[in-house]
N, C-alpha and C. Protein backbone atom coordinates (compact mmCIF):
# COMPACT_ATOMS: atom_id res chain seq x y z
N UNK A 1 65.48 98.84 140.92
CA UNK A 1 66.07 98.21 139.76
C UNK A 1 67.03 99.20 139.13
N UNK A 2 68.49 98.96 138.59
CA UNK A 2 69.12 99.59 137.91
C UNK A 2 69.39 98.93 136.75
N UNK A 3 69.50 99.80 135.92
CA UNK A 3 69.63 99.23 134.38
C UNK A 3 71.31 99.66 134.22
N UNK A 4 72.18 99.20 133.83
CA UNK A 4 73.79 99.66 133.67
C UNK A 4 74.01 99.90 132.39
N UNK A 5 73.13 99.06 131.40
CA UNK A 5 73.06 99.29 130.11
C UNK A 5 72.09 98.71 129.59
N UNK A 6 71.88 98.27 128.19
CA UNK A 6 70.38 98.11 127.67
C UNK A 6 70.52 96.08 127.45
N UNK A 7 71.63 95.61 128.14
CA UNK A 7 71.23 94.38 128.08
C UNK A 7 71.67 93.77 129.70
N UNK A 8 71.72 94.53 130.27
CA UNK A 8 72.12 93.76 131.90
C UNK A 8 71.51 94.70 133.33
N UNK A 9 70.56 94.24 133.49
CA UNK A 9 69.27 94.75 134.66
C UNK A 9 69.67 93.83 135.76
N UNK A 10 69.53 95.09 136.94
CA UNK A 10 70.06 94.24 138.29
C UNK A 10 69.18 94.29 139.04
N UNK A 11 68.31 93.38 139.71
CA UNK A 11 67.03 93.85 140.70
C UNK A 11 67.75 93.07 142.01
N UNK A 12 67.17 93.96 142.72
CA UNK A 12 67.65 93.48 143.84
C UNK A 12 66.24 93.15 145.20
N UNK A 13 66.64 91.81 145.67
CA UNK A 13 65.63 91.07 146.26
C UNK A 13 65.99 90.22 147.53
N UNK A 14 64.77 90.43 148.33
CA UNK A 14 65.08 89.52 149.57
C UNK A 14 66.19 88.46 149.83
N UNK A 15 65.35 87.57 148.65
CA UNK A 15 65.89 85.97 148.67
C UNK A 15 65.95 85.52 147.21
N UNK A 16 67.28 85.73 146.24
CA UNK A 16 66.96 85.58 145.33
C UNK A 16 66.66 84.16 144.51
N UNK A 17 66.69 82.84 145.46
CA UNK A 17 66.44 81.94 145.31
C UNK A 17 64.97 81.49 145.17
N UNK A 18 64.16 82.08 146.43
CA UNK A 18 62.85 82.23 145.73
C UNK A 18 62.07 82.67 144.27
N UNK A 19 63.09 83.83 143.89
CA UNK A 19 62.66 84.56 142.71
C UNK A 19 62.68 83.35 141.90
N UNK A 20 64.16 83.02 141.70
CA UNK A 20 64.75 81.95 140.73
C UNK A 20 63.87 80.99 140.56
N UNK A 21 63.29 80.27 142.03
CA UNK A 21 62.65 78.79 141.99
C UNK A 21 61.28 79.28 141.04
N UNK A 22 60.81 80.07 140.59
CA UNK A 22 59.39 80.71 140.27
C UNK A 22 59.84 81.05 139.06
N UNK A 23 60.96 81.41 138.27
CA UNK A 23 61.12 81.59 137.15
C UNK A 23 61.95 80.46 135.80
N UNK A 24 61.33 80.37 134.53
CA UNK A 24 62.09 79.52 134.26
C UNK A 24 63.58 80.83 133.69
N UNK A 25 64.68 79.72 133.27
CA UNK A 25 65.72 80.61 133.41
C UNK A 25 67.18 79.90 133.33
N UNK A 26 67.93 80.12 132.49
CA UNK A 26 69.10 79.66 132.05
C UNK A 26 70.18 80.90 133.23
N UNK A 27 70.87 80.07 133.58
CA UNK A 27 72.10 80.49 134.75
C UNK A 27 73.07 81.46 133.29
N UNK A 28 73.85 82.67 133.53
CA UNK A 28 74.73 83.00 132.76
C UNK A 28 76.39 82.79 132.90
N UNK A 29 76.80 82.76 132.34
CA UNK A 29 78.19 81.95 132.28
C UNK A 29 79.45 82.77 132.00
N UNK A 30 80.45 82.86 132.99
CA UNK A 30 81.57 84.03 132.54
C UNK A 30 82.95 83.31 132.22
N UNK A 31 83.94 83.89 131.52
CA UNK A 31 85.07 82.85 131.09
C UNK A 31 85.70 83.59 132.10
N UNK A 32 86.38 82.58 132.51
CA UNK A 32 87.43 82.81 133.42
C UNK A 32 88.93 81.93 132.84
N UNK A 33 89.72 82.20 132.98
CA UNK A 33 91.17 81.68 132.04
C UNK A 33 90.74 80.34 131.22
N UNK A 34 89.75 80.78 130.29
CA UNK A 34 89.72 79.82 129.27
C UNK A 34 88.43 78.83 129.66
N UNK A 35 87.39 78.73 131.00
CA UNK A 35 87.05 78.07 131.36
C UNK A 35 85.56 78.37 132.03
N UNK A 36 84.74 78.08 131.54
CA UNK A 36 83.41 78.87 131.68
C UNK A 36 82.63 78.33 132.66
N UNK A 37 82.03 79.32 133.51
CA UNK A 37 81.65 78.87 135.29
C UNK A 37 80.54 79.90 135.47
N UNK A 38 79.89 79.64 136.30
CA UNK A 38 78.40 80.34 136.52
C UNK A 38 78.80 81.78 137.00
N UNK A 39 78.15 82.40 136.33
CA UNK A 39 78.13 84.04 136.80
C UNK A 39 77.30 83.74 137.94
N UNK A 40 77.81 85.10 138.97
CA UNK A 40 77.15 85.12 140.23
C UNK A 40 75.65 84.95 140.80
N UNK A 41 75.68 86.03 139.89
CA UNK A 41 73.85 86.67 140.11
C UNK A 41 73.51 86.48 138.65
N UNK A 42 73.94 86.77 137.19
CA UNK A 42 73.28 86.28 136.21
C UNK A 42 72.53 85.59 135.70
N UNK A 43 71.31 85.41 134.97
CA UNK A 43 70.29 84.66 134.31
C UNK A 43 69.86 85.34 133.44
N UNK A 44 69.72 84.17 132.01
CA UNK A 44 68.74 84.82 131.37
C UNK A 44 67.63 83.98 131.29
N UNK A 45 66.44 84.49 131.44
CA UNK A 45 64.62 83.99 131.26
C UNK A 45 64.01 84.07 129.63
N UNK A 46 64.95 84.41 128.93
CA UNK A 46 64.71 84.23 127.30
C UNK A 46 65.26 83.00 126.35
N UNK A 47 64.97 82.68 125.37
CA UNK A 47 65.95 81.68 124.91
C UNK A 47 67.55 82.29 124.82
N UNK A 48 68.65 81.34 124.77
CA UNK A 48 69.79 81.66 124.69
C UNK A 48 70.52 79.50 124.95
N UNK A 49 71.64 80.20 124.14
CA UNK A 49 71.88 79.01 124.10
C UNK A 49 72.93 78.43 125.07
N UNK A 50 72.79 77.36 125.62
CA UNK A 50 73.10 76.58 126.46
C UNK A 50 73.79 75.49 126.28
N UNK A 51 74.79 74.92 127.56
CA UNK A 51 75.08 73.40 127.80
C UNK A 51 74.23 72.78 128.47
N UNK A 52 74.01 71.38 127.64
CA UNK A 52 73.01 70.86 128.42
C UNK A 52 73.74 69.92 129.37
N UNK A 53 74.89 69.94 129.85
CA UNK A 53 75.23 68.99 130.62
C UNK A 53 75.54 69.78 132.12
N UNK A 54 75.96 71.07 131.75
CA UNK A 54 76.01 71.83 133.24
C UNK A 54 74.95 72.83 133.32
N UNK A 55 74.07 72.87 132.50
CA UNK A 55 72.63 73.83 132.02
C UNK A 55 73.13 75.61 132.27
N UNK A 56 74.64 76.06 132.19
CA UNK A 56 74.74 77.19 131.51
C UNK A 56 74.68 77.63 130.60
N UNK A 57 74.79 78.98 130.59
CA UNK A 57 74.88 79.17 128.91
C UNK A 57 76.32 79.42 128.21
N UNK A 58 75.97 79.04 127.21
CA UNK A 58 77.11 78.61 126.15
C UNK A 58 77.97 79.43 125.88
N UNK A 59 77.36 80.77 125.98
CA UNK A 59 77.92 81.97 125.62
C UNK A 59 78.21 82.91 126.58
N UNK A 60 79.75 83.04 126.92
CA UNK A 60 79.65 83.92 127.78
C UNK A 60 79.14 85.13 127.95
N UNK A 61 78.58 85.75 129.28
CA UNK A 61 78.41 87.15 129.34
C UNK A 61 78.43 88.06 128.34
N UNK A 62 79.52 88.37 128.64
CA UNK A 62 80.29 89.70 127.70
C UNK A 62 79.59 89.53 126.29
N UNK A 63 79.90 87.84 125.66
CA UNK A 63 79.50 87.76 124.17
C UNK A 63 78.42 87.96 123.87
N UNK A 64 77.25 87.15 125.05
CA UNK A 64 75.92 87.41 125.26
C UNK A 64 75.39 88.89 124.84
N UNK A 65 75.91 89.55 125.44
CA UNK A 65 75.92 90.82 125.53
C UNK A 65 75.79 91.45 124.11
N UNK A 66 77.27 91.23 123.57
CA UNK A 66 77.35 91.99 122.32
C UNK A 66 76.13 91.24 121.08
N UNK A 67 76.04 90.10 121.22
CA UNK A 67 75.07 89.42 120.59
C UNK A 67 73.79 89.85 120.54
N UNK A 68 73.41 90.81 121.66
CA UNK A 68 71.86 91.06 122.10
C UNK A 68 71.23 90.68 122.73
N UNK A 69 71.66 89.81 123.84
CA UNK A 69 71.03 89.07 124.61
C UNK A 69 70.91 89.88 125.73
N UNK A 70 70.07 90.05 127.02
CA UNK A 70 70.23 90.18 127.84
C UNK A 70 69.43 89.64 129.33
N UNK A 71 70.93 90.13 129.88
CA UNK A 71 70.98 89.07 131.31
C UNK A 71 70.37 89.87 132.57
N UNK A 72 69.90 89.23 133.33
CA UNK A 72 69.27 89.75 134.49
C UNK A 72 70.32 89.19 135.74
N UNK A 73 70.29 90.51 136.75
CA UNK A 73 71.05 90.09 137.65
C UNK A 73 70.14 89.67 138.57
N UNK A 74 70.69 89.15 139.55
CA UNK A 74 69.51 88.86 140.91
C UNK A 74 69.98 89.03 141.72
N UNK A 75 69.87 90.16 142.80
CA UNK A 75 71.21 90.25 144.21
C UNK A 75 69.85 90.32 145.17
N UNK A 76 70.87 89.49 146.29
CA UNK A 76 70.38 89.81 147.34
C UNK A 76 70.53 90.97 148.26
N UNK A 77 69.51 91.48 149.00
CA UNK A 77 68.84 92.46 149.26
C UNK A 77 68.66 92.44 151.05
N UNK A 78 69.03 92.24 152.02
CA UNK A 78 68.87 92.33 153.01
C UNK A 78 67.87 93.25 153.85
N UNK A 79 68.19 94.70 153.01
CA UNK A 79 67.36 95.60 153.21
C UNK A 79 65.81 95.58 153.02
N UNK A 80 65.59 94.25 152.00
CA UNK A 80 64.10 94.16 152.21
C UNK A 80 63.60 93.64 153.35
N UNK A 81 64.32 92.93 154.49
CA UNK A 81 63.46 92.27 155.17
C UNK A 81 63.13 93.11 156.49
N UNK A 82 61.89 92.81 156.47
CA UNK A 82 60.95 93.56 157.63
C UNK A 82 60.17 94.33 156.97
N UNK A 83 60.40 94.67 155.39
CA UNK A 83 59.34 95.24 154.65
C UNK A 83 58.05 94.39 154.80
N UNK A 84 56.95 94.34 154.91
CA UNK A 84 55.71 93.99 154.47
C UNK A 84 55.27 93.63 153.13
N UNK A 85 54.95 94.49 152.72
CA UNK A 85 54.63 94.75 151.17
C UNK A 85 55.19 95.81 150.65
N UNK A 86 54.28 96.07 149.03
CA UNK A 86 54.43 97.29 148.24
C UNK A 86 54.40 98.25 148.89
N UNK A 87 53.16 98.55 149.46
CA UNK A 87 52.61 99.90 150.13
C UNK A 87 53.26 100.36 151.15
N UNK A 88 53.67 99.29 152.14
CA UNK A 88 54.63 99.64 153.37
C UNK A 88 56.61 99.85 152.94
N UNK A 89 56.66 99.58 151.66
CA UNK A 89 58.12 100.19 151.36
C UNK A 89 57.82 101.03 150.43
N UNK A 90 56.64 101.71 149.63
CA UNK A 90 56.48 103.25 149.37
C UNK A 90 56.36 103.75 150.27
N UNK A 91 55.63 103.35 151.46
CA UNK A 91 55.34 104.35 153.00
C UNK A 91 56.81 105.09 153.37
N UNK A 92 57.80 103.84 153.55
CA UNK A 92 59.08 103.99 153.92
C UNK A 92 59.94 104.97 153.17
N UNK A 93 59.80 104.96 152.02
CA UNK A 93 60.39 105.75 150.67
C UNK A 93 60.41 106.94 151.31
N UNK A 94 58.54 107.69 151.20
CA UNK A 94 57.92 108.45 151.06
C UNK A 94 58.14 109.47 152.45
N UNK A 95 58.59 108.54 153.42
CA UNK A 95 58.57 109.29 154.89
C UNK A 95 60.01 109.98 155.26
N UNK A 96 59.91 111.23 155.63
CA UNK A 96 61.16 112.07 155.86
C UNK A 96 61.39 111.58 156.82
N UNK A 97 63.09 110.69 156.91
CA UNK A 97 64.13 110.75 157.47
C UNK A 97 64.21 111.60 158.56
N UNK A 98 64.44 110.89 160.20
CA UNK A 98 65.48 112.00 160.94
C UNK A 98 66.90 112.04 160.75
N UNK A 99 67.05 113.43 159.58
CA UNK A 99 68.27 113.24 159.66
C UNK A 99 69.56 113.02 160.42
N UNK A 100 69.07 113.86 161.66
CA UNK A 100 70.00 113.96 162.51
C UNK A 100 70.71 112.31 162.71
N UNK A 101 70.02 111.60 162.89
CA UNK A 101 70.29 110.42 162.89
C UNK A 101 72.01 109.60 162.56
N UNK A 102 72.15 110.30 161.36
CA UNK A 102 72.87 110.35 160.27
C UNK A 102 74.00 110.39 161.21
N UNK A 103 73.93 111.77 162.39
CA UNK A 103 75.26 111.65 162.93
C UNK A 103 75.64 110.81 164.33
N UNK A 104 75.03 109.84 164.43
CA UNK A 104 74.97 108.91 165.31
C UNK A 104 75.60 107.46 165.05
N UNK A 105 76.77 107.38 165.81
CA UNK A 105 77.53 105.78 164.67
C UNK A 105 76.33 104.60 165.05
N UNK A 106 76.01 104.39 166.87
CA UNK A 106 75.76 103.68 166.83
C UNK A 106 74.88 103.12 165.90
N UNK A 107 73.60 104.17 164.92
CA UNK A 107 72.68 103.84 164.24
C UNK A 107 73.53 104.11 162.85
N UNK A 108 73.99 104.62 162.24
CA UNK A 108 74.56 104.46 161.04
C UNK A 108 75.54 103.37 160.38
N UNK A 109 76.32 102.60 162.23
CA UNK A 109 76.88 101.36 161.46
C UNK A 109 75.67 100.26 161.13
N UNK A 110 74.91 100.28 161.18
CA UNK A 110 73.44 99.16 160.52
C UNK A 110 73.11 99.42 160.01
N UNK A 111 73.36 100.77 158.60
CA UNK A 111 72.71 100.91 157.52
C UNK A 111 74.02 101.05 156.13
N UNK A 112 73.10 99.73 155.24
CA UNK A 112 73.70 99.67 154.16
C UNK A 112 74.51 101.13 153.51
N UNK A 113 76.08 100.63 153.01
CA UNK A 113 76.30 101.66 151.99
C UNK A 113 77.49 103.04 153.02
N UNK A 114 77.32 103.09 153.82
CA UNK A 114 77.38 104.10 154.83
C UNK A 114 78.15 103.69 156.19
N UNK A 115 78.13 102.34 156.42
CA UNK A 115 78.30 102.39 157.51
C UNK A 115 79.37 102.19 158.12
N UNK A 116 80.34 101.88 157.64
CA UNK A 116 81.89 103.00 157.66
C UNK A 116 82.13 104.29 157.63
N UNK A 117 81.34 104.91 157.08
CA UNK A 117 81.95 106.68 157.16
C UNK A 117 80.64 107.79 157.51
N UNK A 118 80.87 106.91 159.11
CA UNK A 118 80.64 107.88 159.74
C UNK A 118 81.07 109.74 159.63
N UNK A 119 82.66 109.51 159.75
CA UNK A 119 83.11 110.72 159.67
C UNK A 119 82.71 111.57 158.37
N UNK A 120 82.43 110.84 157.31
CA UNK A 120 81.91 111.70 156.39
C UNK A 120 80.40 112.29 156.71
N UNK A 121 79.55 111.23 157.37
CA UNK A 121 78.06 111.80 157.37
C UNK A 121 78.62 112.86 158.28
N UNK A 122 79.44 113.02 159.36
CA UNK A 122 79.65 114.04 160.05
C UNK A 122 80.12 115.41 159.73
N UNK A 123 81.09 115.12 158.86
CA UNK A 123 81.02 116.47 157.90
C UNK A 123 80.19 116.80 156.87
N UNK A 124 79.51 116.15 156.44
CA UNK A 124 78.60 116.81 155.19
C UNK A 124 77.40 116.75 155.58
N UNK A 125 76.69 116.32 156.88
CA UNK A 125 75.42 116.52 157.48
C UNK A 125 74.81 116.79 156.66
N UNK A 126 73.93 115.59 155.59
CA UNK A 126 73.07 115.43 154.89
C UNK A 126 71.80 115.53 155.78
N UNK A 127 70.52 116.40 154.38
CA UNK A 127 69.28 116.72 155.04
C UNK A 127 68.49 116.81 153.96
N UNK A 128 68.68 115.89 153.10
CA UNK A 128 68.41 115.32 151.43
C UNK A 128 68.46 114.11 151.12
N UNK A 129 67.49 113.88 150.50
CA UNK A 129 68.23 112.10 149.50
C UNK A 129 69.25 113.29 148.70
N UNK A 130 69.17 114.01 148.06
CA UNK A 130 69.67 114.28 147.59
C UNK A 130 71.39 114.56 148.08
N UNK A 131 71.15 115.13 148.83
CA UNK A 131 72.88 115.34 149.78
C UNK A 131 73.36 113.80 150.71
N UNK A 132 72.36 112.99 150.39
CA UNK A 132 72.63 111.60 150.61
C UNK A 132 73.28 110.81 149.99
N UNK A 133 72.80 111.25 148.59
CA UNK A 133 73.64 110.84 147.53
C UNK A 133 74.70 111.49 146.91
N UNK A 134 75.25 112.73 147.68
CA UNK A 134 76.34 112.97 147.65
C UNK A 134 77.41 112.47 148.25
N UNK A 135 77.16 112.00 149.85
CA UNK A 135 77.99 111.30 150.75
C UNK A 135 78.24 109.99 149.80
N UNK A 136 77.48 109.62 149.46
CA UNK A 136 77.70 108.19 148.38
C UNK A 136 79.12 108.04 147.20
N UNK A 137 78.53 108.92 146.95
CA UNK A 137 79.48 109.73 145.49
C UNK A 137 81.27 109.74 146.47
N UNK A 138 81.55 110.83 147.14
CA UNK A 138 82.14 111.43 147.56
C UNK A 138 82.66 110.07 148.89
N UNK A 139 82.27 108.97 149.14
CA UNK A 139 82.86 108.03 149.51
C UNK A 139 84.08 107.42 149.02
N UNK A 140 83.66 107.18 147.21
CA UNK A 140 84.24 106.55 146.44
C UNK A 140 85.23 107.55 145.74
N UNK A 141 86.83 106.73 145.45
CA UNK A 141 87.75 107.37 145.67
C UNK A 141 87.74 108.69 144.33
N UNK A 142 86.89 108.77 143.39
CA UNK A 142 87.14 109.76 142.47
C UNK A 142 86.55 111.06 142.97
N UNK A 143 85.84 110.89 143.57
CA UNK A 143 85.26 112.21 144.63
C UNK A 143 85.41 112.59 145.63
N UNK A 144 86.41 111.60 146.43
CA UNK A 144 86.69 111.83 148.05
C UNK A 144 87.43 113.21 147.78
N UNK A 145 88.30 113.85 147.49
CA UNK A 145 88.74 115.21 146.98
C UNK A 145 87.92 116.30 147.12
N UNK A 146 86.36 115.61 147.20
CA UNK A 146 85.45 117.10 147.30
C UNK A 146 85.08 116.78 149.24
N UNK A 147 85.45 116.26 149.42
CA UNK A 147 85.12 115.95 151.34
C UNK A 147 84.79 117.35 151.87
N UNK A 148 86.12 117.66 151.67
CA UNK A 148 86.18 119.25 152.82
C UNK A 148 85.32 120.32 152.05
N UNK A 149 84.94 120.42 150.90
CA UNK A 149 84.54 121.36 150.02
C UNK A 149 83.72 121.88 150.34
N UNK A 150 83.05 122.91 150.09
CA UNK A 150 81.51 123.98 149.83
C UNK A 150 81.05 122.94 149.00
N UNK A 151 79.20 123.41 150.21
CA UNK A 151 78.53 122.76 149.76
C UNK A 151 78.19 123.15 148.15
N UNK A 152 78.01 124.20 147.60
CA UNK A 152 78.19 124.14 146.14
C UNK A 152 78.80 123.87 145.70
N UNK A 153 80.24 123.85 145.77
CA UNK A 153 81.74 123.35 144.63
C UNK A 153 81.04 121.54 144.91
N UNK A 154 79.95 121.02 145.82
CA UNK A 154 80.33 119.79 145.90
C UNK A 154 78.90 119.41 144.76
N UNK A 155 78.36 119.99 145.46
CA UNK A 155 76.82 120.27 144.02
C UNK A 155 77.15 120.39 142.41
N UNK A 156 78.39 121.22 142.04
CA UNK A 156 78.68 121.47 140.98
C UNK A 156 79.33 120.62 140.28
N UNK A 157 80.56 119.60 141.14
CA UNK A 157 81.42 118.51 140.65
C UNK A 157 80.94 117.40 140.99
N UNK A 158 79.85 117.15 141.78
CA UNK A 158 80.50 115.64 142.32
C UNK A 158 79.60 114.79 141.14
N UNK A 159 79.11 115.33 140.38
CA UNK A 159 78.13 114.09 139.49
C UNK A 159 79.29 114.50 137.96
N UNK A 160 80.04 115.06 137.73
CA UNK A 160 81.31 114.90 136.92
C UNK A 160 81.97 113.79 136.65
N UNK A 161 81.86 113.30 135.18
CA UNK A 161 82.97 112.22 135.53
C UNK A 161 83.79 112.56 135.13
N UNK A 162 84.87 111.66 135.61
CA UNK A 162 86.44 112.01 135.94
C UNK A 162 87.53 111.55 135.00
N UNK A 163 87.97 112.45 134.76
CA UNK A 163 88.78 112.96 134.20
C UNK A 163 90.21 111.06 133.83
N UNK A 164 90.20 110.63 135.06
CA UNK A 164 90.99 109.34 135.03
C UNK A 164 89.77 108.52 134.96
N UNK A 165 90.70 106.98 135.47
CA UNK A 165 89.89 106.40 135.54
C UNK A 165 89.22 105.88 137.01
N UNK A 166 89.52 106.59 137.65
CA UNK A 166 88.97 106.37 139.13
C UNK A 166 87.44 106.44 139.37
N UNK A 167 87.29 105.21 140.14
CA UNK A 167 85.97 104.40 140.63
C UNK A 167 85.18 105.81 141.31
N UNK A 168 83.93 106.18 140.47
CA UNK A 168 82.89 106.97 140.53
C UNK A 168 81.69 106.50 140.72
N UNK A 169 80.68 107.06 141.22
CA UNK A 169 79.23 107.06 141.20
C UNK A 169 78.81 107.90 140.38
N UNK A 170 77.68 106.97 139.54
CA UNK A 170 76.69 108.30 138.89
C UNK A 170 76.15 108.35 139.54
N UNK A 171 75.35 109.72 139.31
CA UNK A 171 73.64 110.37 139.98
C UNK A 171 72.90 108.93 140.23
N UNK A 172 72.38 108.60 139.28
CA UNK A 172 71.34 107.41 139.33
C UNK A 172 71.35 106.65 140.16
N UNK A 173 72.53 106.00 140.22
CA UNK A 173 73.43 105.45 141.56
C UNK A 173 73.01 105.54 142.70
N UNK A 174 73.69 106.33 142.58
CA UNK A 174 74.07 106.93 144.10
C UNK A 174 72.49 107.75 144.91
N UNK A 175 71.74 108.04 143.64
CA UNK A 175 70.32 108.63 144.38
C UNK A 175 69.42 107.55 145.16
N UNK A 176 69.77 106.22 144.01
CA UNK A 176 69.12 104.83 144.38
C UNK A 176 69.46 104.29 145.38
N UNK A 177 70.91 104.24 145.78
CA UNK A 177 71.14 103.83 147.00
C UNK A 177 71.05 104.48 148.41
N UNK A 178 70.77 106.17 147.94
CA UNK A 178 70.51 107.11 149.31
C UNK A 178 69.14 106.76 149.65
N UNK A 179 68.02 106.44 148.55
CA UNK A 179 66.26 105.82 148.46
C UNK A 179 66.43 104.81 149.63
N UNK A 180 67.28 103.62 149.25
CA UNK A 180 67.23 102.63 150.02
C UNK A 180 67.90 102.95 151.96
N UNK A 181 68.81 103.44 151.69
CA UNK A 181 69.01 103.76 153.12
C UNK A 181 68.32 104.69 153.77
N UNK A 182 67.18 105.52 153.57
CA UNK A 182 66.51 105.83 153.97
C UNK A 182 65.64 105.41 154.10
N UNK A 183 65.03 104.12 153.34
CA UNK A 183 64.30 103.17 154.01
C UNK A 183 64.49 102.47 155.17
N UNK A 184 66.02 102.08 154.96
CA UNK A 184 66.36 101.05 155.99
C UNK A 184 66.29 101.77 157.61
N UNK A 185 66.86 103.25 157.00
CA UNK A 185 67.08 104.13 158.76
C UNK A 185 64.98 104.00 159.00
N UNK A 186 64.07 104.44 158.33
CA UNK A 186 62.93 104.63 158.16
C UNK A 186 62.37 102.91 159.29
N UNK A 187 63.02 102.33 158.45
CA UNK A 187 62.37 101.05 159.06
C UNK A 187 62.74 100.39 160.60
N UNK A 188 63.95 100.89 160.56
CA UNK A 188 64.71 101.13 161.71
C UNK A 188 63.82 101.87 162.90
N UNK A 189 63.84 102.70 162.61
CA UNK A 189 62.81 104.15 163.43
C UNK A 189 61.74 103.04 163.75
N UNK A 190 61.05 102.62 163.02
CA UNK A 190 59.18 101.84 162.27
C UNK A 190 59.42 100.91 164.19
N UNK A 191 60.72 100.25 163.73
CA UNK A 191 60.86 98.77 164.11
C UNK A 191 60.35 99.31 166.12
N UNK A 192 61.86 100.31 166.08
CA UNK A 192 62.26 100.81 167.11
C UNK A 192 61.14 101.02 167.92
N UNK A 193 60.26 102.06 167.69
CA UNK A 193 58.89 102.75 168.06
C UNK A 193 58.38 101.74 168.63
N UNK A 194 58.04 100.21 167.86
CA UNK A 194 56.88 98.99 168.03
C UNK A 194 57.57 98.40 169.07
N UNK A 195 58.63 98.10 169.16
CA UNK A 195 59.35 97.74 170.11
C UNK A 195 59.23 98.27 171.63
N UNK A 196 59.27 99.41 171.49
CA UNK A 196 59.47 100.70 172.76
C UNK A 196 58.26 100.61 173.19
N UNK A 197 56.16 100.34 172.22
CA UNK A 197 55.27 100.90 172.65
C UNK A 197 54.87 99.14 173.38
């Protein structure tokens, strides 16, 4: 789950239609040139006020927002499936990565987030969530500048924000999404093994 601010939480899930069918829950509503249409992933599960003829809400987003309301996102999640349960995606969390892995396209184009830049896992040969979530960072164009760098000058800047306005990762980010792809390589490995025995 990431929180972006204190009224818009994004969880991210298998099938978010299941979630939905199980919750009650007003759809959230964004203006678009004058003309208000269902936000993507938005809902809110609190009161908020609504049309009752297209059952959005009345108030767009943004206003929602400043009003105090807040909206829940719901994305889908691909990466959950083949999880089991709770316990078997802490297992996954919890289990060290072969990194080496990392420098292998064929297995890195099937994992979320990553699987275009190759050539970066190849130069920064991550052996960390933590240096995982640097490749993350350093994807996106306000950090690509630290690519070639020492590994400290990249430790020291890359959780900096920038100076313009160029598209960055925070820490939080970017740690959350190195969590998940190390599940996915993790589950990958899990799948592989059962397969092979």
């Amino acid at each position: 789950m990431e929180m972006s601010n204190q009224t818009d939480i994004d969880i991210d899930v298998l099938d978010r239609t299941v979630v939905l069918n199980q919750l009650c829950h007003i759809p959230a509503s964004i203006n678009k040139k004058g003309e208000y249409t269902k936000h993507n992933s938005g809902v809110y599960v609190h009161s908020i006020p609504f049309d009752p003829v297209s059952g959005l809400a009345s108030i767009e987003s943004k206003e929602a927002e400043e009003r105090g309301y807040f909206k829940l996102d719901f994305l889908n999640n691909s990466l959950y499936e083949g999880v089991r349960d709770e316990a078997h995606l802490i297992s996954l969390m919890e289990q060290e990565p072969v990194w080496d892995l990392f420098q292998h396209e064929e297995v890195v184009q099937n994992l979320a987030h990553v699987s275009n830049h190759i050539e970066v896992l190849r130069i920064l040969k991550p052996q960390s969530i933590e240096e995982l979530a640097e490749v993350l960072a350093i994807i996106r164009p306000a950090k690509r500048h630290l690519l070639n760098e020492s590994k400290e000058t990249i430790k020291s800047q890359v959780w900096e924000k920038p100076t313009n306005d160029s598209y960055y990762f925070k820490k939080a980010h970017a740690v959350a999404y190195a969590v998940s792809i190390v599940v996915q390589l993790n589950l990958f490995c899990e799948q592989v093994a059962q397969n092979g025995a």
